[in-house]
C-alpha atoms as a PDB file:
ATOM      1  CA  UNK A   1     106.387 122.908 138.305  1.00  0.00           C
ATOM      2  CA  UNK A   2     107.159 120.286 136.076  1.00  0.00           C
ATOM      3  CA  UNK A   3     110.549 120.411 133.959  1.00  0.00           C
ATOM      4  CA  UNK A   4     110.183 119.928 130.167  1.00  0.00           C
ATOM      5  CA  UNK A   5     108.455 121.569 127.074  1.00  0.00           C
ATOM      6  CA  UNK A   6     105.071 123.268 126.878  1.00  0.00           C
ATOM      7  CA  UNK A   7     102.303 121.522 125.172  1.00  0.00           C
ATOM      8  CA  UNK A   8     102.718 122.958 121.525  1.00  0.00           C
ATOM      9  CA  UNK A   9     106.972 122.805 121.529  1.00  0.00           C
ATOM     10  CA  UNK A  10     105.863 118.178 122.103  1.00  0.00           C
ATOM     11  CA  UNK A  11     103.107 118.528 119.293  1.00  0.00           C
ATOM     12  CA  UNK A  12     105.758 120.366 116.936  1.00  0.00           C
ATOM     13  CA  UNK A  13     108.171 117.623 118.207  1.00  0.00           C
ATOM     14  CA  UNK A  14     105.944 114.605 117.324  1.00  0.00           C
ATOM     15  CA  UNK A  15     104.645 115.821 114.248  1.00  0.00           C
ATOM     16  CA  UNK A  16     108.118 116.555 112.446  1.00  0.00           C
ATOM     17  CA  UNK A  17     109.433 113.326 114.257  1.00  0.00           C
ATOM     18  CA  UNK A  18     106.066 111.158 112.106  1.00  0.00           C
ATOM     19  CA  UNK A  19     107.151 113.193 108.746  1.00  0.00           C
ATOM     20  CA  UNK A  20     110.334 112.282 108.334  1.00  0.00           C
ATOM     21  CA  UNK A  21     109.903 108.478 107.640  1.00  0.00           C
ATOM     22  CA  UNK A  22     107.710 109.743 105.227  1.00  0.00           C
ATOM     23  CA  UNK A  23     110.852 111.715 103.143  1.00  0.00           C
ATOM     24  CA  UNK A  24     113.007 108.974 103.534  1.00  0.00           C
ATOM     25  CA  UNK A  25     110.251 106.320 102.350  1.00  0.00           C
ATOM     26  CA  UNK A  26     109.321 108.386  99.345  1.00  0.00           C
ATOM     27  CA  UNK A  27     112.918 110.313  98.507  1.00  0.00           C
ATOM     28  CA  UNK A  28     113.775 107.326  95.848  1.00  0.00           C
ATOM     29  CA  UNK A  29     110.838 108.571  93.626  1.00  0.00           C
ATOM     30  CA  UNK A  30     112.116 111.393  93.219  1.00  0.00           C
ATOM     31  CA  UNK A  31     115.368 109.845  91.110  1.00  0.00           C
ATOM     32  CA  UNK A  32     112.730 107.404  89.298  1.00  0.00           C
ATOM     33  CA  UNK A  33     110.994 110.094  88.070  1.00  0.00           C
ATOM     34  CA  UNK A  34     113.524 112.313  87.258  1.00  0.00           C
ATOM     35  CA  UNK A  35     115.064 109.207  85.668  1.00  0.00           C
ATOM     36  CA  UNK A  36     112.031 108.253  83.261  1.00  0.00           C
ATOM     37  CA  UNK A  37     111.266 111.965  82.406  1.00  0.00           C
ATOM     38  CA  UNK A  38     115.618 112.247  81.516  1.00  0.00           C
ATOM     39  CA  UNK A  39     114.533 108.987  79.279  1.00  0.00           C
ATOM     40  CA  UNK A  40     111.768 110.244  76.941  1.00  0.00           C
ATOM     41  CA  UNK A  41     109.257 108.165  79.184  1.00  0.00           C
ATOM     42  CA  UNK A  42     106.492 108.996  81.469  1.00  0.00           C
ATOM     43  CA  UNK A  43     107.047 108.298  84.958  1.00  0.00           C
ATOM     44  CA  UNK A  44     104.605 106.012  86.953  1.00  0.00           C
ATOM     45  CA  UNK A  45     101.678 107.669  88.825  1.00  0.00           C
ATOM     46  CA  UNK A  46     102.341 106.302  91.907  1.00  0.00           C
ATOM     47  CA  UNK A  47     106.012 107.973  91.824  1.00  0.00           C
ATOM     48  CA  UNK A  48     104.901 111.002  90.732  1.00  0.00           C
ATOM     49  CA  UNK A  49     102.537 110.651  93.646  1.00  0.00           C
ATOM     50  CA  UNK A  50     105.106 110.316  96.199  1.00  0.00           C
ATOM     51  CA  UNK A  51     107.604 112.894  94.364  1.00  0.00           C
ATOM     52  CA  UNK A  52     104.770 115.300  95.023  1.00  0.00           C
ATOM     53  CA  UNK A  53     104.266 113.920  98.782  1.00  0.00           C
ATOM     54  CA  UNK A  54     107.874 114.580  99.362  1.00  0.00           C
ATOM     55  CA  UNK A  55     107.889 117.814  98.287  1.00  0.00           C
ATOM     56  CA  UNK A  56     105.154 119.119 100.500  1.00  0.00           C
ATOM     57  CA  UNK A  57     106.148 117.257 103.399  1.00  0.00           C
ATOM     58  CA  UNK A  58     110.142 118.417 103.264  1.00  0.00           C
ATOM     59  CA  UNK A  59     107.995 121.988 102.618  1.00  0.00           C
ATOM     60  CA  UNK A  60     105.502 121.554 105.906  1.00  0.00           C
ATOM     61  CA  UNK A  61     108.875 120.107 108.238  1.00  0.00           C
ATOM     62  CA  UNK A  62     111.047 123.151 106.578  1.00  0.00           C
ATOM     63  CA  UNK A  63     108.093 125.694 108.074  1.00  0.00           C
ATOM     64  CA  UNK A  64     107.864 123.554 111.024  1.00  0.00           C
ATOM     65  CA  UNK A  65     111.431 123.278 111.987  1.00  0.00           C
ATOM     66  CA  UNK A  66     111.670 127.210 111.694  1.00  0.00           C
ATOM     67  CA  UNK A  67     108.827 127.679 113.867  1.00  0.00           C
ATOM     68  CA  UNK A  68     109.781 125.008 116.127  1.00  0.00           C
ATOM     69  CA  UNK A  69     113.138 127.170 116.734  1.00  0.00           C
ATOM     70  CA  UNK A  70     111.263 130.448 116.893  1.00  0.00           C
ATOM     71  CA  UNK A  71     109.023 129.071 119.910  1.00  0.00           C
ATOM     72  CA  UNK A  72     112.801 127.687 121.379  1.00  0.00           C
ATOM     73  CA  UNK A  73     114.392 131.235 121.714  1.00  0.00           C
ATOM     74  CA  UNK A  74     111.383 133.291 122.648  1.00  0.00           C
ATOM     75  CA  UNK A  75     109.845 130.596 124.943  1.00  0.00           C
ATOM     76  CA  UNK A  76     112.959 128.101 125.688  1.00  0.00           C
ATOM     77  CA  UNK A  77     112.339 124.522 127.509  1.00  0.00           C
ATOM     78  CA  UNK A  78     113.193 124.135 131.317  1.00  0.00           C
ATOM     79  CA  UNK A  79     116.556 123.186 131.946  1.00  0.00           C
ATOM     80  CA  UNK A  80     117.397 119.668 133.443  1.00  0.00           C
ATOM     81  CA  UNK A  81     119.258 120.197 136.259  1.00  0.00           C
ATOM     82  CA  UNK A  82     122.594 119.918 136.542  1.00  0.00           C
ATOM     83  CA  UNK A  83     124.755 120.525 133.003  1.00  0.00           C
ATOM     84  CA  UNK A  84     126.723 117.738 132.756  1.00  0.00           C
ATOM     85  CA  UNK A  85     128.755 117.394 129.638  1.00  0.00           C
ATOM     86  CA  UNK A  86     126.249 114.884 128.373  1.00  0.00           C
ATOM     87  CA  UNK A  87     123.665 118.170 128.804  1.00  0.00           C
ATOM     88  CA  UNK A  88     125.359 120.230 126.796  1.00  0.00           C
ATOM     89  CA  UNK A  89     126.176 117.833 123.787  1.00  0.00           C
ATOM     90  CA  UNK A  90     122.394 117.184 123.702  1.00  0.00           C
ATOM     91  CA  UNK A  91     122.113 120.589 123.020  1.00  0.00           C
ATOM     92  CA  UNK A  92     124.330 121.077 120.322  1.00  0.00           C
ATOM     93  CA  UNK A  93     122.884 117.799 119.117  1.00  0.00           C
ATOM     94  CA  UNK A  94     119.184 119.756 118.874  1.00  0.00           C
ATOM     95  CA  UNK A  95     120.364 122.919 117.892  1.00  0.00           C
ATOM     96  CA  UNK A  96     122.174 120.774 114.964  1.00  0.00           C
ATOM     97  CA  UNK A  97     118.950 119.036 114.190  1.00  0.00           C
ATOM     98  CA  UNK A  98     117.675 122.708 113.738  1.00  0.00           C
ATOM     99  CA  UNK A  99     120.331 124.056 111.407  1.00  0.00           C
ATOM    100  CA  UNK A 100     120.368 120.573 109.536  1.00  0.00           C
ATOM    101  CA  UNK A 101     116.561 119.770 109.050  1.00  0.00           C
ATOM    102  CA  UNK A 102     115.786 123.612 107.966  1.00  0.00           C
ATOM    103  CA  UNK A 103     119.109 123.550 105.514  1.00  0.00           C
ATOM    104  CA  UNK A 104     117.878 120.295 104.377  1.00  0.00           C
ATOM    105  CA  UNK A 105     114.248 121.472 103.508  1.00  0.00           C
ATOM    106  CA  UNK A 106     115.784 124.503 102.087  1.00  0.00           C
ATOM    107  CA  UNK A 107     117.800 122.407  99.607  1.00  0.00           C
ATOM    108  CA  UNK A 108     115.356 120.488  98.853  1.00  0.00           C
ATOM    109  CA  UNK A 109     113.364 123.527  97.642  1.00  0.00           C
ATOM    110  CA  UNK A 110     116.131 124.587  95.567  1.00  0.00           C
ATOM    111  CA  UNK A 111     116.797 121.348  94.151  1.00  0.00           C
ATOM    112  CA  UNK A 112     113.142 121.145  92.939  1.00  0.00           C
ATOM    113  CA  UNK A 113     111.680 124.362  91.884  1.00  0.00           C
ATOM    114  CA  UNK A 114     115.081 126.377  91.397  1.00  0.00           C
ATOM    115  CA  UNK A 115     117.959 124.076  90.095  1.00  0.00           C
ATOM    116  CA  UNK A 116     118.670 120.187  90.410  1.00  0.00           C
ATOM    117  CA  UNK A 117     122.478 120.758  90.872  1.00  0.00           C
ATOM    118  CA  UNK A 118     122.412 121.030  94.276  1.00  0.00           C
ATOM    119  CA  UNK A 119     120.555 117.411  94.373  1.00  0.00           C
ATOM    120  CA  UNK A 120     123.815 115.727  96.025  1.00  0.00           C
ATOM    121  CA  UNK A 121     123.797 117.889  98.875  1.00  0.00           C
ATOM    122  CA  UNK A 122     120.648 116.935  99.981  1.00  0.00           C
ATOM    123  CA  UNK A 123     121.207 113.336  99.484  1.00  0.00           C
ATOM    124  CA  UNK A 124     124.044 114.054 101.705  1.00  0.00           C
ATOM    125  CA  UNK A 125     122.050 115.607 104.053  1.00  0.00           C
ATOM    126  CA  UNK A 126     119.614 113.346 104.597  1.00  0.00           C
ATOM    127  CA  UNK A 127     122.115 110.845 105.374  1.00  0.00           C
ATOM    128  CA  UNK A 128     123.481 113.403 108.131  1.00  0.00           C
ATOM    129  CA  UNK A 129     120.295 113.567 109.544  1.00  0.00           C
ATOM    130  CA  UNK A 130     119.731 109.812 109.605  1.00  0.00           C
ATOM    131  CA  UNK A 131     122.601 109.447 111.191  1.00  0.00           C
ATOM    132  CA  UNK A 132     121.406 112.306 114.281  1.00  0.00           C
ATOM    133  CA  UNK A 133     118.488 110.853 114.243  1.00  0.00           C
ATOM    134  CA  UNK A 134     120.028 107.261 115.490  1.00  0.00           C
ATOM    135  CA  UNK A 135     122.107 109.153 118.150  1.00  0.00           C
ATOM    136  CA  UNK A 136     118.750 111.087 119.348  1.00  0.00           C
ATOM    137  CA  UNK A 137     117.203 107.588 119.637  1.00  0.00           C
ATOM    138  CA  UNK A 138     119.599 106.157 121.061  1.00  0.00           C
ATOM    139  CA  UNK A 139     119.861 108.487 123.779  1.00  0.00           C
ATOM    140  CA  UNK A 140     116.718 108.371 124.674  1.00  0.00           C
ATOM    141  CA  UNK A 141     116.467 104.642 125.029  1.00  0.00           C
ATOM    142  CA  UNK A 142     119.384 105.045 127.247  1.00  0.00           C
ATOM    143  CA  UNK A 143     117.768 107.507 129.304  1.00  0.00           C
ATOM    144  CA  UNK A 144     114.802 105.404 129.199  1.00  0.00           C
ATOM    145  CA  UNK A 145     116.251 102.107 130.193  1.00  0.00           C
ATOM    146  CA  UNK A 146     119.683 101.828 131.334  1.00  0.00           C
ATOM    147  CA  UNK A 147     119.914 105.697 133.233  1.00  0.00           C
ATOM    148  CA  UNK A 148     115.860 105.079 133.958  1.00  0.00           C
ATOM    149  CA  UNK A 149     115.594 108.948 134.807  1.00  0.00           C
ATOM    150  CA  UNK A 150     112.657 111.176 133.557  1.00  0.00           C
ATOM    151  CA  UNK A 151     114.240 113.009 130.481  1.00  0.00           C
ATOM    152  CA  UNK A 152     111.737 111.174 128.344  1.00  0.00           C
ATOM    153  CA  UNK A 153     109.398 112.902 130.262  1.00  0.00           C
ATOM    154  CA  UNK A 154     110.146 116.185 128.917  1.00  0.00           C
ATOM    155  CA  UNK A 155     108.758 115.201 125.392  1.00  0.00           C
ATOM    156  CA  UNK A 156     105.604 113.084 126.389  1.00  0.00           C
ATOM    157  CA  UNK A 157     104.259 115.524 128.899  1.00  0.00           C
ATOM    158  CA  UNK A 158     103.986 118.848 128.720  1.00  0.00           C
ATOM    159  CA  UNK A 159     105.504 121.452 131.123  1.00  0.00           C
ATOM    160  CA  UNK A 160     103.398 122.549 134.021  1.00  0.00           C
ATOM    161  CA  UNK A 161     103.974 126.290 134.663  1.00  0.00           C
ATOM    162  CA  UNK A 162     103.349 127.895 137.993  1.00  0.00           C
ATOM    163  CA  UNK A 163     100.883 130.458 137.638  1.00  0.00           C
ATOM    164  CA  UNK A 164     101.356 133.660 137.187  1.00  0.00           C
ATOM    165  CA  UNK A 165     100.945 136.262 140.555  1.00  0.00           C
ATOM    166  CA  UNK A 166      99.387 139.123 140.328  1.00  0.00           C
ATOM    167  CA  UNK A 167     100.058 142.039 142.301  1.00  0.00           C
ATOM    168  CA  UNK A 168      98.425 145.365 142.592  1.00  0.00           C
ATOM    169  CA  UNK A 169      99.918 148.284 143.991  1.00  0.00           C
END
């Protein structure tokens, strides 16, 4: 059996993982066109555009992340073997990306379609999240390249489950 994550848990993974660029690349429409609509003026198409595309994607990784921490609990990864202290802070390090990626997409919600005030949160947020995302990277290339041990592994292939005995009686 092969440590790691099942085949859906690395899709999940790799698909929130190719969104996020996206929110950071399009978040500065969103004060543009806020900005030119404040103004009396109407905002350019290609902002409104990307307002719109960061919407729906901080929607689609909000409903991802959730479901992505649903599959964790009822079907959870292998664990590497042994804890070390370094094990369990990369744990608390994903179960923060959890909390702060769904609380993110949930003020992002609120800041669009409820109320604006809680805008500066979510700027703050996405700073935070930055921020974890460096660490995770970082980690990983020292797994990768200075530790050279197969943790990487655990998110590029998926876990190989021994199959399942049945028994009659």
């Amino acid at each position: 059996m092969r440590n790691g994550y099942r085949g859906y848990q690395i899709a999940l993974h790799w698909v929130i993982a190719g969104l996020l660029p996206v929110q950071y690349l399009t978040g500065g429409s969103i004060e543009r066109t806020h900005h030119a609509v404040h103004m009396g003026v109407q905002p350019s198409a290609a902002d409104v555009l990307q307002h719109l595309v960061h919407n729906y994607a901080g929607i689609a990784i909000g409903g991802l992340m959730v479901l992505r921490l649903l599959l964790r609990i009822m079907r959870p990864p292998s664990p590497s073997i042994p804890q070390t202290g370094a094990d369990l802070l990369a744990k608390a390090l994903h179960f923060a990306f959890y909390a702060a990626i769904i609380g993110q997409a949930a003020l992002g919600f609120v800041a669009s379609y409820l109320t604006f005030s809680v805008a500066p949160l979510h700027v703050i947020g996405s700073k935070v999240i930055l921020i974890m995302v460096a660490i995770h990277f970082t980690a990983a290339a020292w797994h990768t390249l200075i530790k050279r041990d197969a943790s990487i592994d655990r998110m590029i292939l998926p876990r190989k489950d021994e199959p399942a005995t049945w028994t009659v009686k």
